[in-house]
Protein backbone atom coordinates (compact mmCIF):
# COMPACT_ATOMS: atom_id res chain seq x y z
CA UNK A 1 42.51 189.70 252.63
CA UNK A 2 44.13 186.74 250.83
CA UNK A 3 45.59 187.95 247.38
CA UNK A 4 44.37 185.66 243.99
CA UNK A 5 47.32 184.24 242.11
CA UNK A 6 46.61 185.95 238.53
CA UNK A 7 47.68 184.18 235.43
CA UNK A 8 50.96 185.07 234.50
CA UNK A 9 52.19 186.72 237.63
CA UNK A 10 55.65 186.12 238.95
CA UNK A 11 56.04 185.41 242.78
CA UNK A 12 58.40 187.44 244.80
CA UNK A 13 61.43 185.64 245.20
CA UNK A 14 61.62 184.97 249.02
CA UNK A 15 64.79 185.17 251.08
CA UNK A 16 66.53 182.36 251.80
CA UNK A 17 67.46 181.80 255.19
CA UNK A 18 71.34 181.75 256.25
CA UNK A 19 72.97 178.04 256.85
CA UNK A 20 75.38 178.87 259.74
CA UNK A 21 78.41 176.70 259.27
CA UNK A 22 77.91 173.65 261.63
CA UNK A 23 81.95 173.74 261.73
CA UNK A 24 82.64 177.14 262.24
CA UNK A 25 79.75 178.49 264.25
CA UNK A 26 79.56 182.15 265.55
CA UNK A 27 80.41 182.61 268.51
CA UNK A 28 77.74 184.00 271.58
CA UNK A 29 79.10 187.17 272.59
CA UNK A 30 77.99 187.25 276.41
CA UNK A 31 77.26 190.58 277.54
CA UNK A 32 78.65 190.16 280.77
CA UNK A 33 82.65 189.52 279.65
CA UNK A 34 84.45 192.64 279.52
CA UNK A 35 86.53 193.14 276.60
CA UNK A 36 89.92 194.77 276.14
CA UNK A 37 88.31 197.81 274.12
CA UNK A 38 85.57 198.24 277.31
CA UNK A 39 88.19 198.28 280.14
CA UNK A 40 88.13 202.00 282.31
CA UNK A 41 90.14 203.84 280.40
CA UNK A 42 92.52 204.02 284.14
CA UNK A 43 93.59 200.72 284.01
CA UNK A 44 96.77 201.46 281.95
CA UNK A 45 97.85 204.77 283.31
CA UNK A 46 97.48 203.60 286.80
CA UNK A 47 99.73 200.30 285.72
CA UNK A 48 102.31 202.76 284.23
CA UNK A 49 102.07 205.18 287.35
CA UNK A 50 102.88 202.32 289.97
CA UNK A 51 105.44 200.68 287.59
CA UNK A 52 107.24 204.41 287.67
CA UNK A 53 106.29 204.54 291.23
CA UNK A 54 108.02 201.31 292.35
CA UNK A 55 110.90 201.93 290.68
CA UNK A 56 111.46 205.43 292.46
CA UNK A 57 110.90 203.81 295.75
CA UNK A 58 112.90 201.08 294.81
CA UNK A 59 116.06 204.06 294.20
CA UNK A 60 115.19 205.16 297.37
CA UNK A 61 115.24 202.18 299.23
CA UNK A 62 118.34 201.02 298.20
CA UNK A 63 119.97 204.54 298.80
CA UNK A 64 118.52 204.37 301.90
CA UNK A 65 117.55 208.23 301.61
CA UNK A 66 116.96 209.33 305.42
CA UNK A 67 112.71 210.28 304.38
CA UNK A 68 112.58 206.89 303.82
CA UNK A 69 114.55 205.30 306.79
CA UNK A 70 112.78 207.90 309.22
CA UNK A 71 109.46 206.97 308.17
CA UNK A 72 109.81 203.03 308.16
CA UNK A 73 111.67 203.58 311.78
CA UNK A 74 108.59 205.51 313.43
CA UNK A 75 105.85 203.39 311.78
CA UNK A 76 107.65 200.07 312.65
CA UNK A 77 107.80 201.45 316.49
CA UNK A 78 104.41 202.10 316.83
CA UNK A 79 103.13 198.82 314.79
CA UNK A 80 105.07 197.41 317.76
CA UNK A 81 104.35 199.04 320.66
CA UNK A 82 100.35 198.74 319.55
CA UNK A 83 100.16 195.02 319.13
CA UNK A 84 98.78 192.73 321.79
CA UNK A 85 98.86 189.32 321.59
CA UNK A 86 94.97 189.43 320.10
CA UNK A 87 95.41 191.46 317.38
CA UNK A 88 99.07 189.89 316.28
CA UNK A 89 96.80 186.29 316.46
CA UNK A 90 94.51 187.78 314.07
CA UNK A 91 97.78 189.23 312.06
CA UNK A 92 98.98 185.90 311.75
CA UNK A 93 96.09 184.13 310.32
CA UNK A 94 95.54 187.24 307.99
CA UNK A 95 99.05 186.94 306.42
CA UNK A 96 98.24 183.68 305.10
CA UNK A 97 96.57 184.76 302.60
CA UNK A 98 99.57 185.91 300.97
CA UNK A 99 101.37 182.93 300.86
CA UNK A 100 102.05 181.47 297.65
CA UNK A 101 100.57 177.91 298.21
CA UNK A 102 97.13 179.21 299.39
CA UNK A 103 97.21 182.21 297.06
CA UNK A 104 97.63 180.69 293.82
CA UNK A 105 95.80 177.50 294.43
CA UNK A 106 92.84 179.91 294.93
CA UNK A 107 93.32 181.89 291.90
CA UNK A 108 93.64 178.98 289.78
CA UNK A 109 89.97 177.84 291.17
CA UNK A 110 88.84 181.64 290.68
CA UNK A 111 90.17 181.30 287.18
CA UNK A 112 87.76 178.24 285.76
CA UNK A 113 84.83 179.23 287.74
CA UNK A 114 84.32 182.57 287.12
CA UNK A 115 83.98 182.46 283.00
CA UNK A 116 80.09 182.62 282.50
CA UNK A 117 77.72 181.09 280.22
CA UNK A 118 78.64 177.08 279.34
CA UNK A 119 82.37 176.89 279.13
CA UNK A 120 83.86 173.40 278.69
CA UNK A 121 86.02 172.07 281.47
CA UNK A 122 89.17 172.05 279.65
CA UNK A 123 88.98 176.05 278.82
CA UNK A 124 88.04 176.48 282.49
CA UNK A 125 90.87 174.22 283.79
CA UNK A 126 92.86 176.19 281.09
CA UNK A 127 91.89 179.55 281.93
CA UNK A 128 92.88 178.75 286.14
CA UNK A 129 96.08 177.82 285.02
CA UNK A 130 96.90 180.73 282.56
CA UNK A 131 95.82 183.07 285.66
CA UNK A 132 98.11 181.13 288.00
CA UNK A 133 101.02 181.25 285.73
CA UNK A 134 100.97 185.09 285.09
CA UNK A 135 100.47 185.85 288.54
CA UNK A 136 103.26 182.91 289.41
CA UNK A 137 105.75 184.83 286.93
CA UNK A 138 104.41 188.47 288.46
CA UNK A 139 105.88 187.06 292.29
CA UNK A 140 108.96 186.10 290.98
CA UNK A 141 109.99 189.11 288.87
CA UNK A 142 109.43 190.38 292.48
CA UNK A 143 111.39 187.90 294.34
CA UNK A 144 114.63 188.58 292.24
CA UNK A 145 114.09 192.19 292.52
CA UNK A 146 113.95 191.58 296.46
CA UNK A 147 117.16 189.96 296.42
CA UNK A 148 118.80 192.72 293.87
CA UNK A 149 117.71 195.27 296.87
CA UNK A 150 118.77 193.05 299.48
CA UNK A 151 117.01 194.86 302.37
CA UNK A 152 117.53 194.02 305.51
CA UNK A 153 114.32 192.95 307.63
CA UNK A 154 113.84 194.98 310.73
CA UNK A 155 115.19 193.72 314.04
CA UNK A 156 114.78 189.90 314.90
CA UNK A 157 113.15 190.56 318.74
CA UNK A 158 110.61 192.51 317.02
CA UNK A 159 109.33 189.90 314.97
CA UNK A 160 105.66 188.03 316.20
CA UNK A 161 105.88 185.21 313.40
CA UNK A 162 108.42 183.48 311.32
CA UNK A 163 110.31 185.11 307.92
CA UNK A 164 113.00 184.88 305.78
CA UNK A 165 114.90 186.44 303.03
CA UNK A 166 115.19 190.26 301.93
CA UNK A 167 112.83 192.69 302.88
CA UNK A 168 111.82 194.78 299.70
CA UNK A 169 109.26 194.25 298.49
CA UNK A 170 107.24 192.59 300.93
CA UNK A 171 106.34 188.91 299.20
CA UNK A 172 103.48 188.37 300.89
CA UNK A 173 101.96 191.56 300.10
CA UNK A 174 102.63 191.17 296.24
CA UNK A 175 101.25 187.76 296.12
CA UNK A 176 97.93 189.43 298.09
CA UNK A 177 98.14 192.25 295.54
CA UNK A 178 98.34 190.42 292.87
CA UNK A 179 96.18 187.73 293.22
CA UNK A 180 93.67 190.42 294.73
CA UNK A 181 93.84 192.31 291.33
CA UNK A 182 93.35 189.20 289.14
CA UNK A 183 90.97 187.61 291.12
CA UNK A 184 88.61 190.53 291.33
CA UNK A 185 88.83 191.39 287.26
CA UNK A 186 87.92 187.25 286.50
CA UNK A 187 85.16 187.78 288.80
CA UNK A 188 84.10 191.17 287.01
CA UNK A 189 82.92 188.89 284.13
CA UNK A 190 79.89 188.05 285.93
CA UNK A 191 77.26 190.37 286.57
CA UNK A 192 78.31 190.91 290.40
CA UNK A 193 78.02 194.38 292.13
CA UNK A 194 81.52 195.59 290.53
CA UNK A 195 82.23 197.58 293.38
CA UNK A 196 81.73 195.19 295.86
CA UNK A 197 84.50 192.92 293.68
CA UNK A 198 86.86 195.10 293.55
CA UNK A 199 86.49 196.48 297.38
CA UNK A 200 86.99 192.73 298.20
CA UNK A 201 90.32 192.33 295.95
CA UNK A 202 91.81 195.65 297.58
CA UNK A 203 90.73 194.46 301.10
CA UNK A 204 92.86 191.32 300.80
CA UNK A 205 96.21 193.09 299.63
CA UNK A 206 95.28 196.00 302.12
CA UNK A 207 94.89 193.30 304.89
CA UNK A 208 97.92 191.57 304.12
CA UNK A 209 100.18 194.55 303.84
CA UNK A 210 98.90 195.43 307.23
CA UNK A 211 99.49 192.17 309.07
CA UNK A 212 103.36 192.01 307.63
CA UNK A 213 103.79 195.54 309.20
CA UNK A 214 102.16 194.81 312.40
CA UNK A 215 103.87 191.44 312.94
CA UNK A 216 107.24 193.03 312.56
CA UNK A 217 108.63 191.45 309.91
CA UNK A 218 108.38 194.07 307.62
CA UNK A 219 109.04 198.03 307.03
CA UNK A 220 106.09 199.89 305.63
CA UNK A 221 108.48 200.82 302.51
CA UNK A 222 108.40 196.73 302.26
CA UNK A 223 104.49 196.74 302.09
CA UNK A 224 104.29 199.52 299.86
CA UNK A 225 106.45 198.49 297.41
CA UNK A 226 104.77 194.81 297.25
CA UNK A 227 101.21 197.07 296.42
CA UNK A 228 102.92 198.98 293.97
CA UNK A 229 104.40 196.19 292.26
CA UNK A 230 101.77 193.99 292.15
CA UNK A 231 99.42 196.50 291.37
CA UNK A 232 101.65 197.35 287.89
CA UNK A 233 102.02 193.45 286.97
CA UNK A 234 98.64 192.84 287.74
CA UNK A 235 97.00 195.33 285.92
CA UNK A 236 99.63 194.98 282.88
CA UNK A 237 98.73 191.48 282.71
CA UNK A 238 95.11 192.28 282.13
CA UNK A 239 95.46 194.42 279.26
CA UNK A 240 97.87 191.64 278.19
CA UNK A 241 95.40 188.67 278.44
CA UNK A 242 92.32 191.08 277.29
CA UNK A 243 93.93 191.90 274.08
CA UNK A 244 94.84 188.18 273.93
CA UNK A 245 91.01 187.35 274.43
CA UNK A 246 89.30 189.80 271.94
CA UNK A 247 91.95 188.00 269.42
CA UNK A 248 90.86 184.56 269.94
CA UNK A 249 87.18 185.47 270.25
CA UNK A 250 87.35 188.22 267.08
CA UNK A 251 85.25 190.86 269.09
């Protein structure tokens, strides 16, 4: 029923609608970006526990305690008594993916694409290069601890494959690890099966690990210490940008 205007009657007041400020809009929170106070509450004890862990293998290493040596001596042997020419082919290729000039090239391309929703290309070309430059910074923290340690590699006639410099901590294997790690949480911000993400980021630092071990120019101390490093800069460096994030974006 339509209501008659009496004589005398006052008209609600109506609401007046809000003016968002055409300068300083809100911004679209997209449900799909994971912020710093929605990351698994593991991420930080796990980067603590492999920071701690590298550092008592790193002790060890350098002590050369006899657990250690034994270990790396037995594992290296059968690596190389294993090969064949097939598999060390396949090693070969595999290990490129933890060189630096194909690793961070890719992460920098991971970096702008990934962001969802309608980024402009200068935040995307932005965010590749902030990923590139912590991981960059990550692999040479580890570089000069690999020439503090000064490891030698193992034995030049069992190498399949070129190398140089120290051995701990495998480079190759904390570029994979940490480029795996970064790679995988940029690509957690769209709505991708999460666990197939993050089995994909582990399978390249897992692969790589391998193929330095099986191509001889590594101990398995080496690769372990390049996963537990890059594992603990890595995962730092995501709480570190997150928190940097939910600043700029006020969430």
């Amino acid at each position: 029923m339509l209501r008659r205007r009496t004589r005398g009657s006052v008209e609600p007041e109506q609401p007046v609608p809000e003016v968002l400020d055409p300068v300083h809009p809100v911004p679209e929170i997209d449900p799909h970006v994971l912020p710093a106070d929605r990351l698994p509450a593991w991420v930080a004890p796990v980067a603590v526990g492999c920071g701690v862990a590298v550092a008592v293998l790193t002790v060890a290493v350098a002590r050369e305690q006899p657990l250690v040596i034994d270990v790396d001596v037995a594992l290296h042997a059968f690596a190389v008594a294993q090969r064949t020419p097939i598999d060390s082919a396949l090693a070969l290729t595999v290990t490129w993916a933890g060189a630096t000039y194909v690793a961070l090239p890719v992460l920098a391309v991971v970096g702008a694409v990934a962001p969802p929703g309608r980024t402009r290309v200068r935040d995307r070309l932005g965010a590749g290069l902030l990923l590139a430059a912590v991981a960059s910074l990550g692999i040479y923290t580890g570089l000069l601890l690999n020439h503090v340690v000064g490891r030698a590699r193992p034995p030049f006639e069992d190498w399949w494959g070129a190398a140089g410099g120290p051995a701990f901590p495998s480079g190759h294997t904390t570029v994979a690890t940490v480029v795996g790690v970064l790679g995988a949480w940029m690509l957690l911000q769209r709505p991708w099966p999460r666990g197939l993400v993050v089995a994909g980021g582990a399978a390249v630092a897992l692969a790589v690990g391998w193929s330095r071990v099986w191509l001889g120019v590594h101990w398995p101390s080496d690769v372990v210490g390049g996963w537990l490093f890059g594992a603990a800069w890595a995962l730092g460096g995501v709480l570190v940008l997150e928190r940097w994030r939910r600043s700029r974006t006020g969430r």
